[in-house]
PDB file of N, CA and C in Angstrom:
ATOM      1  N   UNK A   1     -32.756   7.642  -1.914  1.00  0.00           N
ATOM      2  CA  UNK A   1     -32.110   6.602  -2.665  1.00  0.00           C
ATOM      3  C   UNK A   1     -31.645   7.109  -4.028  1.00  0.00           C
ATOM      4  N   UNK A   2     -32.266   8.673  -4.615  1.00  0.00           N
ATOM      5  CA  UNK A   2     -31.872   8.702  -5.701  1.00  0.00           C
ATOM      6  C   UNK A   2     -30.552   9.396  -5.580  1.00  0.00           C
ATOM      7  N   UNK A   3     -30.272   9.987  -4.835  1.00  0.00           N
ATOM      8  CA  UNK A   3     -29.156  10.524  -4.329  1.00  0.00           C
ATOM      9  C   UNK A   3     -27.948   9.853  -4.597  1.00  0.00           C
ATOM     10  N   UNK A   4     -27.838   8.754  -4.263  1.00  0.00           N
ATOM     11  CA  UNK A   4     -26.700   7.495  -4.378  1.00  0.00           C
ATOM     12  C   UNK A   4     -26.718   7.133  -5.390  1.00  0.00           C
ATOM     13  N   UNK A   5     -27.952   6.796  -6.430  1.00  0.00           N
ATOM     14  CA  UNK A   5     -27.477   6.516  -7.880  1.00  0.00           C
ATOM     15  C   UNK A   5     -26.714   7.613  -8.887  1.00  0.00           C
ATOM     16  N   UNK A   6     -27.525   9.168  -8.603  1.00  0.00           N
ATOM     17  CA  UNK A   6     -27.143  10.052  -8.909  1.00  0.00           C
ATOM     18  C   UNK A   6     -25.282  10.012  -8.792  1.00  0.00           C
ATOM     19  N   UNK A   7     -25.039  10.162  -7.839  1.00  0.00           N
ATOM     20  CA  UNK A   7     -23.682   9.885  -7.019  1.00  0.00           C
ATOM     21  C   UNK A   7     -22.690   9.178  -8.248  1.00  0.00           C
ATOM     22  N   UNK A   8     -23.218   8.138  -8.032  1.00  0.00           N
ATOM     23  CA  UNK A   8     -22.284   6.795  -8.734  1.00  0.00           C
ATOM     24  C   UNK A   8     -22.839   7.034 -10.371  1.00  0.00           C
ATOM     25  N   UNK A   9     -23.686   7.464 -10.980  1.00  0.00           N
ATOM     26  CA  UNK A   9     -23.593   7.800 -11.782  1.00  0.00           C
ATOM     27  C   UNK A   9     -23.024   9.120 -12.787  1.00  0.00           C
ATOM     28  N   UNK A  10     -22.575   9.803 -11.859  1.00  0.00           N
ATOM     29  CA  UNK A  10     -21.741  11.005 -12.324  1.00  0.00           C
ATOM     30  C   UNK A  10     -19.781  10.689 -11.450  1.00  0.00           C
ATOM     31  N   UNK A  11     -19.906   9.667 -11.428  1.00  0.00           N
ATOM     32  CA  UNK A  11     -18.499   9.342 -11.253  1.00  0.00           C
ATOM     33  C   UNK A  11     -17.889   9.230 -12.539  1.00  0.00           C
ATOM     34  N   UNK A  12     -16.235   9.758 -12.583  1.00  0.00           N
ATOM     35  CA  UNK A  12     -15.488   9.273 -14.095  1.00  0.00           C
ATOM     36  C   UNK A  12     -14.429   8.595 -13.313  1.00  0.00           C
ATOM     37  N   UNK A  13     -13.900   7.919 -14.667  1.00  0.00           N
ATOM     38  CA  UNK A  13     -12.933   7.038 -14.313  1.00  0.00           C
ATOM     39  C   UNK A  13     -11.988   6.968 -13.281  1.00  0.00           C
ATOM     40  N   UNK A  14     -11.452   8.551 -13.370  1.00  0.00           N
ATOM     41  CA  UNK A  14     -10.427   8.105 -12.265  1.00  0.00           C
ATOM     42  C   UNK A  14     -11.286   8.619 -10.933  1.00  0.00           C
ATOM     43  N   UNK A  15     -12.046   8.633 -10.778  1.00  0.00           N
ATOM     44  CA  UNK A  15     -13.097   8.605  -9.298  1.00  0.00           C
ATOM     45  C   UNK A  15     -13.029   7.221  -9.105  1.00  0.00           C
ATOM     46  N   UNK A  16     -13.416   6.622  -9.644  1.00  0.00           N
ATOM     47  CA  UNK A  16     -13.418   4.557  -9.992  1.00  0.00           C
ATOM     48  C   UNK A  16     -12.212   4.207  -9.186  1.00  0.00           C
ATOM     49  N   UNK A  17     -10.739   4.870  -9.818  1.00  0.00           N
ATOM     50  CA  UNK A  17      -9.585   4.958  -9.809  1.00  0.00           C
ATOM     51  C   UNK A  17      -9.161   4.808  -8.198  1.00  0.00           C
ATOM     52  N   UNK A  18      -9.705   6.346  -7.591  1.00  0.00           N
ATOM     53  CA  UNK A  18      -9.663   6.295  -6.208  1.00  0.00           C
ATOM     54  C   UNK A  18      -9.974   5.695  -5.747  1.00  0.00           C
ATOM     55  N   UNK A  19     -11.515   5.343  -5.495  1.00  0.00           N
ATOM     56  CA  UNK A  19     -12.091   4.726  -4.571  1.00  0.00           C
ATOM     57  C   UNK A  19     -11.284   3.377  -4.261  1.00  0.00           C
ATOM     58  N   UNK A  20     -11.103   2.330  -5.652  1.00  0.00           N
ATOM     59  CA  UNK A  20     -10.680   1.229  -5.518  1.00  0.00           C
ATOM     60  C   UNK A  20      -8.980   1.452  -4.943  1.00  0.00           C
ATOM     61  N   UNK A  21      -8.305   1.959  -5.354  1.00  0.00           N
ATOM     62  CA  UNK A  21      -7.112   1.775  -4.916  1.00  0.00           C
ATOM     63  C   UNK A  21      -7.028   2.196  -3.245  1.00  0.00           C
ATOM     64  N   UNK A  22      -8.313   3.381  -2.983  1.00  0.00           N
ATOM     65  CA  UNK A  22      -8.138   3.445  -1.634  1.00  0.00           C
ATOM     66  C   UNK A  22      -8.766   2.682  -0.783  1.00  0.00           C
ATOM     67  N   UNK A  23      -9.550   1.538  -1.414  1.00  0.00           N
ATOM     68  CA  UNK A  23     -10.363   0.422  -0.527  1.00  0.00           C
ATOM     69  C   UNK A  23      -9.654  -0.589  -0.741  1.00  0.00           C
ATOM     70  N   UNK A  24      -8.255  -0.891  -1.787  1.00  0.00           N
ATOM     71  CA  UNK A  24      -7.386  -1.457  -1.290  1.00  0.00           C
ATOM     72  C   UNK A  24      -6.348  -1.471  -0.387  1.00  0.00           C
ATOM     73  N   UNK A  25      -6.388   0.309  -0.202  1.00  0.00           N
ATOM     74  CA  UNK A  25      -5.051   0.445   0.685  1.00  0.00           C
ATOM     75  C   UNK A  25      -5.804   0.149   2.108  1.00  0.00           C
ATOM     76  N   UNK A  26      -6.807   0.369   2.113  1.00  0.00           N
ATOM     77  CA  UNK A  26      -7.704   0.051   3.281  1.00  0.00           C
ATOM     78  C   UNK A  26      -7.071  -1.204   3.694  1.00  0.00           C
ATOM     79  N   UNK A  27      -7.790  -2.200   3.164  1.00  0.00           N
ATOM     80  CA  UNK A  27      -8.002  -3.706   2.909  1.00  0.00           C
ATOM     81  C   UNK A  27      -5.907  -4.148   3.264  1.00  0.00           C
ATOM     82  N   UNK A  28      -5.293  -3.774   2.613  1.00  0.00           N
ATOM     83  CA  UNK A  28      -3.950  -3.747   3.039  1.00  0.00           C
ATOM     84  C   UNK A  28      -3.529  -3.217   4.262  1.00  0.00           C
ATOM     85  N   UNK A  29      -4.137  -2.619   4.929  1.00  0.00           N
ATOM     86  CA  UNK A  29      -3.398  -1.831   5.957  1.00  0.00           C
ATOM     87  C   UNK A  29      -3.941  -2.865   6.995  1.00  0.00           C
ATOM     88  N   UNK A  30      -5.319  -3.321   7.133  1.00  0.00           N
ATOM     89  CA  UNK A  30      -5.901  -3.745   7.949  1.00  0.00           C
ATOM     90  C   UNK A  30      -5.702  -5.115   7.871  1.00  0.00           C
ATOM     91  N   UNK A  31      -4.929  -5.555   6.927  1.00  0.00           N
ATOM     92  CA  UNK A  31      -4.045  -7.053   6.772  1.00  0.00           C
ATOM     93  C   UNK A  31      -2.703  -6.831   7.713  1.00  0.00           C
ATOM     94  N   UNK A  32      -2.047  -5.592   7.027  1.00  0.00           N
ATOM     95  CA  UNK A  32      -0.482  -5.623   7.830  1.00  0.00           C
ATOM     96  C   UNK A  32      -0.945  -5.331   9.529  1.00  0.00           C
ATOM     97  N   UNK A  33      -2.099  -4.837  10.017  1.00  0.00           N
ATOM     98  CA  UNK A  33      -2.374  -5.041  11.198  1.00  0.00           C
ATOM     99  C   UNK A  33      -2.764  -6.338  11.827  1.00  0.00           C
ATOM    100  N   UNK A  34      -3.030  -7.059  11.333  1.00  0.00           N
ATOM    101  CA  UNK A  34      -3.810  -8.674  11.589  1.00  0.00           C
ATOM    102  C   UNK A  34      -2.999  -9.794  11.711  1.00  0.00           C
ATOM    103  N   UNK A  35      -1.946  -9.346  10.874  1.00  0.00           N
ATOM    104  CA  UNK A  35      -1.581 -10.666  10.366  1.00  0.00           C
ATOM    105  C   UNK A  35      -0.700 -11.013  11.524  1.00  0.00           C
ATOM    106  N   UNK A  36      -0.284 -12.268  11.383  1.00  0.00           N
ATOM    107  CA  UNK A  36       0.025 -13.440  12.507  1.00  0.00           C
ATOM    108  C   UNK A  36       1.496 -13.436  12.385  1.00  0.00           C
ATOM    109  N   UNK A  37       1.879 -13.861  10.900  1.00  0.00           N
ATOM    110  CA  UNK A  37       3.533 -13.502  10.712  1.00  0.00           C
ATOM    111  C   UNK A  37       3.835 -12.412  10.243  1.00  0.00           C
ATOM    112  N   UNK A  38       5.059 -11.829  10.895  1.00  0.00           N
ATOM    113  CA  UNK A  38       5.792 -10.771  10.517  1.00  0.00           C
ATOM    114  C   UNK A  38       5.867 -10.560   8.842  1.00  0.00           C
ATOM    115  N   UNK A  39       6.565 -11.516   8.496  1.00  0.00           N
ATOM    116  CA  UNK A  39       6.796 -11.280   7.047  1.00  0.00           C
ATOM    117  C   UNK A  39       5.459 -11.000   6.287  1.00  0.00           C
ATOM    118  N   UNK A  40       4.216 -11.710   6.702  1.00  0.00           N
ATOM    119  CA  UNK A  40       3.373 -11.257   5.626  1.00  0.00           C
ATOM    120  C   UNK A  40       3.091  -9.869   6.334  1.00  0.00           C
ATOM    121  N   UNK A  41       3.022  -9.061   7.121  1.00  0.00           N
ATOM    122  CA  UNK A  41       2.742  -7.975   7.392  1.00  0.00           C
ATOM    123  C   UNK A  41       3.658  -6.657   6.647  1.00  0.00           C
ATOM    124  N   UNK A  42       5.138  -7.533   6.675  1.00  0.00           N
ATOM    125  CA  UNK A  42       5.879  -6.498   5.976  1.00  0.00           C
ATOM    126  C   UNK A  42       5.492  -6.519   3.992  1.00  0.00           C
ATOM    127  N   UNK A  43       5.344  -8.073   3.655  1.00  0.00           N
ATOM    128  CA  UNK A  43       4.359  -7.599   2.606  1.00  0.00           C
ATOM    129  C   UNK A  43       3.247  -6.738   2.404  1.00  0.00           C
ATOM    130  N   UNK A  44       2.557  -6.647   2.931  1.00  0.00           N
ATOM    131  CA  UNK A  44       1.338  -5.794   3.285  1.00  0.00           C
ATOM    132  C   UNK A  44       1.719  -4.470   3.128  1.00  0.00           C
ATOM    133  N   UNK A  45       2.925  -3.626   3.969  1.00  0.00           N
ATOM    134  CA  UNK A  45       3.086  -2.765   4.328  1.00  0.00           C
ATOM    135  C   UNK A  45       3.720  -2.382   2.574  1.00  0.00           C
ATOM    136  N   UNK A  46       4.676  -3.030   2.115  1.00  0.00           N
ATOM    137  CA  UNK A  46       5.199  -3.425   0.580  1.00  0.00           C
ATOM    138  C   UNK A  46       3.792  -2.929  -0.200  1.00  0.00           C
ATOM    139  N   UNK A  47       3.046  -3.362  -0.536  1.00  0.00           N
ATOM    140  CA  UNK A  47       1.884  -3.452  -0.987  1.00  0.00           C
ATOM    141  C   UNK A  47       1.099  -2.259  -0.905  1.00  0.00           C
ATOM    142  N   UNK A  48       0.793  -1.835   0.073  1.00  0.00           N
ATOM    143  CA  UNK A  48       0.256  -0.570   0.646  1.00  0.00           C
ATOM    144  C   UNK A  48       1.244   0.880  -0.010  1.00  0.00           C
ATOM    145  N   UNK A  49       2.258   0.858   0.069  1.00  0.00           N
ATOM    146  CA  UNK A  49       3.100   1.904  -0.441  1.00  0.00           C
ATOM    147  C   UNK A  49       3.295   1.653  -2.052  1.00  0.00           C
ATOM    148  N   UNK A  50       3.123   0.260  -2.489  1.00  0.00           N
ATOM    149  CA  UNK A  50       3.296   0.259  -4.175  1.00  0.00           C
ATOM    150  C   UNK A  50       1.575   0.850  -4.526  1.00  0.00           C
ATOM    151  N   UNK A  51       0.463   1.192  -3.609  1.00  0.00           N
ATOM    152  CA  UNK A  51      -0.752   1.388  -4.225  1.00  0.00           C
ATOM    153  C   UNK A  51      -0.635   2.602  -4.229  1.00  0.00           C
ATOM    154  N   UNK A  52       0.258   3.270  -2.703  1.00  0.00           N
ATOM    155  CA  UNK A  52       0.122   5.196  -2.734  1.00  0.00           C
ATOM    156  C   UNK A  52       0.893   5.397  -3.988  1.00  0.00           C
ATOM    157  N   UNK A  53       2.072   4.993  -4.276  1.00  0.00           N
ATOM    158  CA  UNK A  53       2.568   5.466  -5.794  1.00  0.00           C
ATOM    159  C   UNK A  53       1.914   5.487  -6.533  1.00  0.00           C
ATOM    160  N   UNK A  54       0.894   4.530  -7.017  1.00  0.00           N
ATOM    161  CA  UNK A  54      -0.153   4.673  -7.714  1.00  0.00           C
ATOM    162  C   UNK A  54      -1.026   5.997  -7.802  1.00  0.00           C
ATOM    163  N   UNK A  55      -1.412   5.927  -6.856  1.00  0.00           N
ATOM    164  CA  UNK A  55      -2.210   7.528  -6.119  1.00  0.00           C
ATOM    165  C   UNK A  55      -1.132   8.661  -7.045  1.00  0.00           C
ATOM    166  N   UNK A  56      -0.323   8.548  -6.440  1.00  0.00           N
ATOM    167  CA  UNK A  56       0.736   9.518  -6.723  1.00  0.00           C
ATOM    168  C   UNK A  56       0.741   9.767  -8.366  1.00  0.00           C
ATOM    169  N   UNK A  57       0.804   8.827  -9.128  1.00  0.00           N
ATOM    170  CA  UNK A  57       1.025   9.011 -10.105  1.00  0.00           C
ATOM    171  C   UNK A  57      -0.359   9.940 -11.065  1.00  0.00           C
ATOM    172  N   UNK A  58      -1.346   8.973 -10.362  1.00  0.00           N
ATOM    173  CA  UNK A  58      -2.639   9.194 -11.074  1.00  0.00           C
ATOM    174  C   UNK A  58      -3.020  10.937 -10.453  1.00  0.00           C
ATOM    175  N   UNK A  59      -2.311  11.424  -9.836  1.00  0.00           N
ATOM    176  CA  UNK A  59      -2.621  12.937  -8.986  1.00  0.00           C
ATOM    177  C   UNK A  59      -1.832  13.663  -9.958  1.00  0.00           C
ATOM    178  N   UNK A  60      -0.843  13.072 -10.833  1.00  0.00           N
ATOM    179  CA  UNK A  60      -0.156  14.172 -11.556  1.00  0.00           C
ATOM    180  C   UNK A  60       1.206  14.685 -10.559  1.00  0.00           C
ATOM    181  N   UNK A  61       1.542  13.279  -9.582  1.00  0.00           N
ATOM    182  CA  UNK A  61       3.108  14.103  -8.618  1.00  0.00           C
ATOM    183  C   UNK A  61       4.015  12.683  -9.059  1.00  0.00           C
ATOM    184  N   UNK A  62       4.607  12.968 -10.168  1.00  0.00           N
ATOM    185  CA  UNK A  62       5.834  11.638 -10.340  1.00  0.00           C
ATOM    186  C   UNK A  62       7.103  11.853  -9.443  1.00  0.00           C
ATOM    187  N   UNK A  63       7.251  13.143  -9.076  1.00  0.00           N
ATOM    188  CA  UNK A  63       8.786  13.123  -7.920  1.00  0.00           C
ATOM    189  C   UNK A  63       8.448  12.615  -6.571  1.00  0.00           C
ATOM    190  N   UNK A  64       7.425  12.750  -6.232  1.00  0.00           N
ATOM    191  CA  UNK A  64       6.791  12.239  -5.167  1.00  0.00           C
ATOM    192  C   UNK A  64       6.559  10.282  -5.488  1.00  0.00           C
ATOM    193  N   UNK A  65       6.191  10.181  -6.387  1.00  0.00           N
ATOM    194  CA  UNK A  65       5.610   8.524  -6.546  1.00  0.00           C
ATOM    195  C   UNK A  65       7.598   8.507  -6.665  1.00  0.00           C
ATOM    196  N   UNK A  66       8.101   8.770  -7.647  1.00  0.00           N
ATOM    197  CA  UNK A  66       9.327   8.228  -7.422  1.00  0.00           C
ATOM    198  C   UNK A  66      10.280   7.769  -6.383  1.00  0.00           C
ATOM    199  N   UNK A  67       9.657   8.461  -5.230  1.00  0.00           N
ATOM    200  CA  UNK A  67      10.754   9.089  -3.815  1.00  0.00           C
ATOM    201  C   UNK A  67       9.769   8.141  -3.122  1.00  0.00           C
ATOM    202  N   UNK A  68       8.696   7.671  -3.141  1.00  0.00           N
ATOM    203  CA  UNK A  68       7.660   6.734  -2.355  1.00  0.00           C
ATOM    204  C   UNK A  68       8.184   5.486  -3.095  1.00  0.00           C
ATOM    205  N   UNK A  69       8.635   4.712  -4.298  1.00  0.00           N
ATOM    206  CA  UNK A  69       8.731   3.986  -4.836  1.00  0.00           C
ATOM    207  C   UNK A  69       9.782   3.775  -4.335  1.00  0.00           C
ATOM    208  N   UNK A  70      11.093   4.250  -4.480  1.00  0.00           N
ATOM    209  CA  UNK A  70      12.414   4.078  -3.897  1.00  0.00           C
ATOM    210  C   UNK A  70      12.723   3.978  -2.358  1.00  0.00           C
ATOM    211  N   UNK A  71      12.023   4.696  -1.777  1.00  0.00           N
ATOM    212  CA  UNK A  71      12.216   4.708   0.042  1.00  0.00           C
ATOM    213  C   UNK A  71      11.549   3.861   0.239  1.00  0.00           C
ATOM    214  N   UNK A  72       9.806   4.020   0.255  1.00  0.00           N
ATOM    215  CA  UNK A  72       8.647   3.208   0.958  1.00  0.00           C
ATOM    216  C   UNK A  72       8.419   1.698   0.709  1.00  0.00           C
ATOM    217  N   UNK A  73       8.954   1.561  -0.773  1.00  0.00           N
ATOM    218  CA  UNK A  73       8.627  -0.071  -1.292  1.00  0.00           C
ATOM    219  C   UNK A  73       9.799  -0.642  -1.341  1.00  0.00           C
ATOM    220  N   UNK A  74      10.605   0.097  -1.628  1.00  0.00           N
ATOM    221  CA  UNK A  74      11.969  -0.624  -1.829  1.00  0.00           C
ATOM    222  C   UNK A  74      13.316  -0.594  -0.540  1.00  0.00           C
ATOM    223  N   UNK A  75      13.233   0.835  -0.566  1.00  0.00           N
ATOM    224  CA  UNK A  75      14.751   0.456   0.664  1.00  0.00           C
ATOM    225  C   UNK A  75      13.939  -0.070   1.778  1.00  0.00           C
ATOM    226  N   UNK A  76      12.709   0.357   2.529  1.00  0.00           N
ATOM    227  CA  UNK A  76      11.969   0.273   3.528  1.00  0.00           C
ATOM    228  C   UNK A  76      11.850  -0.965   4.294  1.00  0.00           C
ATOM    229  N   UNK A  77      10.978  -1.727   2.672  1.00  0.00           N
ATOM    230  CA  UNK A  77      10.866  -3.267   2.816  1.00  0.00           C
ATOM    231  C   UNK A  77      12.195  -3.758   3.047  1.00  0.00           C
ATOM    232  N   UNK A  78      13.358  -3.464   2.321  1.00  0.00           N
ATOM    233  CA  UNK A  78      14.364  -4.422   2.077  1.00  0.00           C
ATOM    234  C   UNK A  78      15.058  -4.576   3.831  1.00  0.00           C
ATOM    235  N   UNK A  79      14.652  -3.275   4.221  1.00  0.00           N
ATOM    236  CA  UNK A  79      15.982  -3.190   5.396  1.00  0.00           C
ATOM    237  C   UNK A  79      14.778  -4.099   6.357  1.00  0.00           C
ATOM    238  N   UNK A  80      13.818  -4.101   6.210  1.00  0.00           N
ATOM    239  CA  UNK A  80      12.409  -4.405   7.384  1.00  0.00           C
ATOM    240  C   UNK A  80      12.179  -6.051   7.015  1.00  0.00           C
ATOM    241  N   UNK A  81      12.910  -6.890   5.925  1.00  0.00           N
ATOM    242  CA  UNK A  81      12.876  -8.097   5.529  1.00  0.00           C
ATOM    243  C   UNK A  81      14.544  -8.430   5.930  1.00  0.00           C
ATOM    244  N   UNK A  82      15.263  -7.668   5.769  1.00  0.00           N
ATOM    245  CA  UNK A  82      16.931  -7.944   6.281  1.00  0.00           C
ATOM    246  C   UNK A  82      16.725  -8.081   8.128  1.00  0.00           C
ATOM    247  N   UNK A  83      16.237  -7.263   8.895  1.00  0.00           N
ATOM    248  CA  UNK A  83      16.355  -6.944   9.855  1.00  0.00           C
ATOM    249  C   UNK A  83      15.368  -8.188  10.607  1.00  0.00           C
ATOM    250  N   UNK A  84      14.452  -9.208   9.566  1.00  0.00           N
ATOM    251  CA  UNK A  84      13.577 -10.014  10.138  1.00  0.00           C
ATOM    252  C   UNK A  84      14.553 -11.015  10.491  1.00  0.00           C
ATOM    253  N   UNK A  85      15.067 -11.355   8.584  1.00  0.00           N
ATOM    254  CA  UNK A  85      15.795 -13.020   8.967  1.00  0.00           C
ATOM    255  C   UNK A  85      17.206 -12.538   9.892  1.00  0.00           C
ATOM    256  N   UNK A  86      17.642 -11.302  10.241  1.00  0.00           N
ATOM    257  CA  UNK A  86      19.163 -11.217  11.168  1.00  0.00           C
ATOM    258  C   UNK A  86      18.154 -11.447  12.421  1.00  0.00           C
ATOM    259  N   UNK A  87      16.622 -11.474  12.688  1.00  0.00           N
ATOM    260  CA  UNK A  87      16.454 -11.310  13.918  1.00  0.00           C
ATOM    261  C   UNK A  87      16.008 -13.110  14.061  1.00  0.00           C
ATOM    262  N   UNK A  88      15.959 -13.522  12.826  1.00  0.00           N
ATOM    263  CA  UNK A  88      15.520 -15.181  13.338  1.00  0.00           C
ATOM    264  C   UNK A  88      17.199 -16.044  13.309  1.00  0.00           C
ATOM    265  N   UNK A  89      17.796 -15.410  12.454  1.00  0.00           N
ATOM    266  CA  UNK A  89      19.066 -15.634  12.589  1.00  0.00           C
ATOM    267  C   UNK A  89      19.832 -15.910  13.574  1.00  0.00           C
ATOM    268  N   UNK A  90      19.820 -15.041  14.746  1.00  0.00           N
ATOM    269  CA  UNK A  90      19.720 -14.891  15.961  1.00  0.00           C
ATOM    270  C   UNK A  90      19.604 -15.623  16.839  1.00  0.00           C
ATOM    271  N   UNK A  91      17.842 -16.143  16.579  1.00  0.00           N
ATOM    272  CA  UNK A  91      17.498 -16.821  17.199  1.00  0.00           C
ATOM    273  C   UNK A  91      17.901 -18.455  17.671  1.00  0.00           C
ATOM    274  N   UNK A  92      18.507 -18.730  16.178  1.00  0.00           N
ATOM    275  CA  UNK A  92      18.296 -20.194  15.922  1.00  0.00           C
ATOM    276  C   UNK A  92      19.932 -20.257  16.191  1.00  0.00           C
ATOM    277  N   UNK A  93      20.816 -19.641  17.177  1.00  0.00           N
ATOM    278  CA  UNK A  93      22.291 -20.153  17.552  1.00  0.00           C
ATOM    279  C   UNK A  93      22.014 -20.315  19.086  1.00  0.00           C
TER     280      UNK A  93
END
């Protein structure tokens, strides 16, 4: 048991940093798998790629968080939220 306090007591901040952002991306991923409607899944997926930029940034790679920010959160979602309502669009003629 002392092992684990030891542990968590020689953590620094950005150890803190990781863990949480990667037990959110967790927690996000395993939403965009669950979920019932499309759209909140493509949020999810939104969500999940605005936390790896995060990662990215806090690693010291900004061309990388930049190129994840622009593709993964932004064109990604946009075409994967365009491509929902043309597909309910669709539906409803």
């Amino acid at each position: 048991m002392t092992n684990i306090f030891e542990f968590f007591s020689n953590l620094q901040l950005i150890d803190w940093v990781f863990y949480f952002v990667g037990g959110l991306m967790i927690v996000f991923s395993l939403f965009a798998v669950e979920a019932k409607k499309v759209f909140d899944s493509i949020l999810a997926l939104s969500a999940l790629s605005l936390l790896s930029v995060l990662l990215f940034i806090v690693l010291k790679a900004p061309d990388v968080a930049i190129t994840e920010a622009a593709v993964g959160s932004g064109l990604a979602s946009a075409v994967m939220i365009f491509a929902l309502f043309r597909i309910k669009a669709g539906e409803k003629k």
